[in-house]
Protein backbone atom coordinates (compact mmCIF):
# COMPACT_ATOMS: atom_id res chain seq x y z
CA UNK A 1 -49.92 -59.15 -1.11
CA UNK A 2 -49.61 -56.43 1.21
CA UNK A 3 -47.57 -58.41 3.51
CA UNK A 4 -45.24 -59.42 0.38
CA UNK A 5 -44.44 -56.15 -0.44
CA UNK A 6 -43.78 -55.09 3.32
CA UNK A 7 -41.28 -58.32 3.61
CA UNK A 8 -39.55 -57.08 0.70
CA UNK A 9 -39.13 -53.98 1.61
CA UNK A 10 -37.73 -54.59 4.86
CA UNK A 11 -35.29 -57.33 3.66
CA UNK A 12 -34.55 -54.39 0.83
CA UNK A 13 -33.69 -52.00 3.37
CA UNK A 14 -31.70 -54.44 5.43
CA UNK A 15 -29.59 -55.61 2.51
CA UNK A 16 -28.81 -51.81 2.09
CA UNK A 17 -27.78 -51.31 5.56
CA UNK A 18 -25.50 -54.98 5.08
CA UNK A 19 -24.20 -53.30 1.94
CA UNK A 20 -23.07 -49.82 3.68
CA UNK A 21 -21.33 -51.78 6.97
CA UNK A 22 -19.78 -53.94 4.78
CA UNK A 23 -18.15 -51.38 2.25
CA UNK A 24 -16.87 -49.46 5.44
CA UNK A 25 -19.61 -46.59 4.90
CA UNK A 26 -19.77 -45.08 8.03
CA UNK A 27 -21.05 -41.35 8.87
CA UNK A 28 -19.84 -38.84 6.28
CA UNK A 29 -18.19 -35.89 7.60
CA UNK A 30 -18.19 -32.52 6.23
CA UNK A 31 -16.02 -29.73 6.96
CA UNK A 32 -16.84 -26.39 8.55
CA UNK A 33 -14.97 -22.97 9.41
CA UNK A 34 -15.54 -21.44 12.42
CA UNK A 35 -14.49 -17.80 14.06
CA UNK A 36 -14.50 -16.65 17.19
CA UNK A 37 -15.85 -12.60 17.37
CA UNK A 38 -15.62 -10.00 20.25
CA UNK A 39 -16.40 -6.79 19.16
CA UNK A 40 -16.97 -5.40 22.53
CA UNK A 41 -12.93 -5.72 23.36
CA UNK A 42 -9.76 -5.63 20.93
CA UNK A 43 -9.57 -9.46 21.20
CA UNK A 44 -7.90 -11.08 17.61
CA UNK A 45 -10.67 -13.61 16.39
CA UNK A 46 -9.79 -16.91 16.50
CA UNK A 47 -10.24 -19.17 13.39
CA UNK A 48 -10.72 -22.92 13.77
CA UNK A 49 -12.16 -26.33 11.02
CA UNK A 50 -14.13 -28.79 12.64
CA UNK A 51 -16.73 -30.81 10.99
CA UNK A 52 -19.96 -32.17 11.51
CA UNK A 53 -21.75 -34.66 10.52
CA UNK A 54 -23.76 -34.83 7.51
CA UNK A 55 -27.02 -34.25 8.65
CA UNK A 56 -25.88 -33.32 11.99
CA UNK A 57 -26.23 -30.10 13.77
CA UNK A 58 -23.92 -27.59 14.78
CA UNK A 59 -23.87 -28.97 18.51
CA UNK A 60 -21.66 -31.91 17.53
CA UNK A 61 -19.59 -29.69 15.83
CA UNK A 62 -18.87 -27.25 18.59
CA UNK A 63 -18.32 -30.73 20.82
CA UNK A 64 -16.20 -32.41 18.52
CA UNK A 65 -13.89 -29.09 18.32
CA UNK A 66 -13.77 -28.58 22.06
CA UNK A 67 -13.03 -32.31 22.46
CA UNK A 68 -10.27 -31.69 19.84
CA UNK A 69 -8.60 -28.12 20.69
CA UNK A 70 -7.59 -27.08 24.05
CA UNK A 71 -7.66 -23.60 23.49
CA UNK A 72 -11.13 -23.99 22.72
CA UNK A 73 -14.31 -23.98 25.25
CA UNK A 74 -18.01 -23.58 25.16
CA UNK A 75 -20.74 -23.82 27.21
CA UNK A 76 -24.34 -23.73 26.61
CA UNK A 77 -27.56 -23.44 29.15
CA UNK A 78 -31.29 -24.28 28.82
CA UNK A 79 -34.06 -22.08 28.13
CA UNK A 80 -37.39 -23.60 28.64
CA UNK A 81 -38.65 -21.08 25.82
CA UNK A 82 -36.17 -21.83 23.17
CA UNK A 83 -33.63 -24.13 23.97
CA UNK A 84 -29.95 -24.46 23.89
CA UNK A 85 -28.48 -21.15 24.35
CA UNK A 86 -24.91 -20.85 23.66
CA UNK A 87 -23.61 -19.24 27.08
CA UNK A 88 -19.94 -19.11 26.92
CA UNK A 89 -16.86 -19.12 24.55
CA UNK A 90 -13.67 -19.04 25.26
CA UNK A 91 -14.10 -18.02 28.96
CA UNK A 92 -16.53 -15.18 27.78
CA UNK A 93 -20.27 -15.27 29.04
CA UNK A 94 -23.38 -13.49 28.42
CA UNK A 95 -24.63 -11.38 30.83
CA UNK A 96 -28.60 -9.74 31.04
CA UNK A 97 -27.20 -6.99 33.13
CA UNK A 98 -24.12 -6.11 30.59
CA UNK A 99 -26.82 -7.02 27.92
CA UNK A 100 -24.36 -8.97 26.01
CA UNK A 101 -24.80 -12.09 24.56
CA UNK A 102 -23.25 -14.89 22.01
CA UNK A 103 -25.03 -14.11 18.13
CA UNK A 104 -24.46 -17.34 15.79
CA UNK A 105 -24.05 -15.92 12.40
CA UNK A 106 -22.75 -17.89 8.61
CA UNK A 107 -20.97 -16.08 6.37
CA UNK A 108 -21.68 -16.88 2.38
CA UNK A 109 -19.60 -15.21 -0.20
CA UNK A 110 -19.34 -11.77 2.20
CA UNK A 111 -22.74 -11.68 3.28
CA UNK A 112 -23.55 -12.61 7.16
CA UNK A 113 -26.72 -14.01 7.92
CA UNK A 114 -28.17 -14.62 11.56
CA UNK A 115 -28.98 -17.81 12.23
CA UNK A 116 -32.67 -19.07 12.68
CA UNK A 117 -32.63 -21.54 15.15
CA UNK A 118 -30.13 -22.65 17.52
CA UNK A 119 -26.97 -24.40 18.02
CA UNK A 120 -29.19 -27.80 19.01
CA UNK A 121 -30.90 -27.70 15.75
CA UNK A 122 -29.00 -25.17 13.27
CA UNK A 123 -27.92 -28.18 10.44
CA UNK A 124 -24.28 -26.80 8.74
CA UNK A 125 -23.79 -27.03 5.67
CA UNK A 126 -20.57 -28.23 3.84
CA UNK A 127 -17.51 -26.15 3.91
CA UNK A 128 -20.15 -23.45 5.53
CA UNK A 129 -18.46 -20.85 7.91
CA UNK A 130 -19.83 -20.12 11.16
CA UNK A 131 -19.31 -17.15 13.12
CA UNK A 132 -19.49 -16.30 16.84
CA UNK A 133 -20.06 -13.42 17.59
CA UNK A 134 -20.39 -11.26 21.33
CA UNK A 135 -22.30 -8.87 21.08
CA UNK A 136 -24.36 -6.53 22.92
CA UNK A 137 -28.34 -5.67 22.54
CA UNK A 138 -30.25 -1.99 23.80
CA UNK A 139 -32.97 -1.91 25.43
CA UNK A 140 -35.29 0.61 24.06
């Protein structure tokens, strides 16, 4: 019985998959905003729409603009302590010593939020608008 049920499951699940090829269902797409901040010089943000994948995270989305605008770069290095750290933007880097550094923020209905996780696991939502923003931190 066990194995029954299983079977039909799996053929269940298969005929969905058939089903979602066939009717041209691929990957939906949603749309997202996203600015470009520097409040540490008298740069004009920059505005851009990319979209990610439903489901996807805001990686892909950064990649799929950059692979789609030319005036727009990114770069992002490791950190064996929490991840993908977004680096650069634009031409405009981080630095320890200048104790600047790139904040990802979302904007809802005027109120900004810092994000809780990075750029390799932050999931956007729909229409959501991302901000980047350079900042700088004090020491105390």
């Amino acid at each position: 019985m066990v194995l029954n049920t299983a079977a039909l499951l799996s053929v269940g699940l298969l005929l969905l998959l058939i089903q979602g090829t066939l009717a041209g269902r691929g990957p939906v797409n949603l749309p997202i905003r996203l600015s470009v901040v520097n409040d540490l010089s008298n740069m004009t943000p920059e505005s851009y729409s990319s979209s990610v994948v439903e489901g996807g995270v805001l990686l892909g989305a950064l990649r799929r603009l950059q692979e789609t605008q030319q005036d727009f770069k990114f770069t992002v290095k490791v950190d064996s302590d929490f991840g993908l750290l977004l680096e650069s933007v634009n031409g405009v880097s981080g630095s320890e010593g200048e104790q600047t550094y790139w904040e990802i923020l979302s904007e809802s209905s005027g109120e900004y939020s810092r994000l809780d996780v990075g750029i390799g696991c932050y999931i956007p939502k729909e229409n959501e608008h991302i901000i980047l923003k350079f900042s700088n931190w004090s020491r105390q």
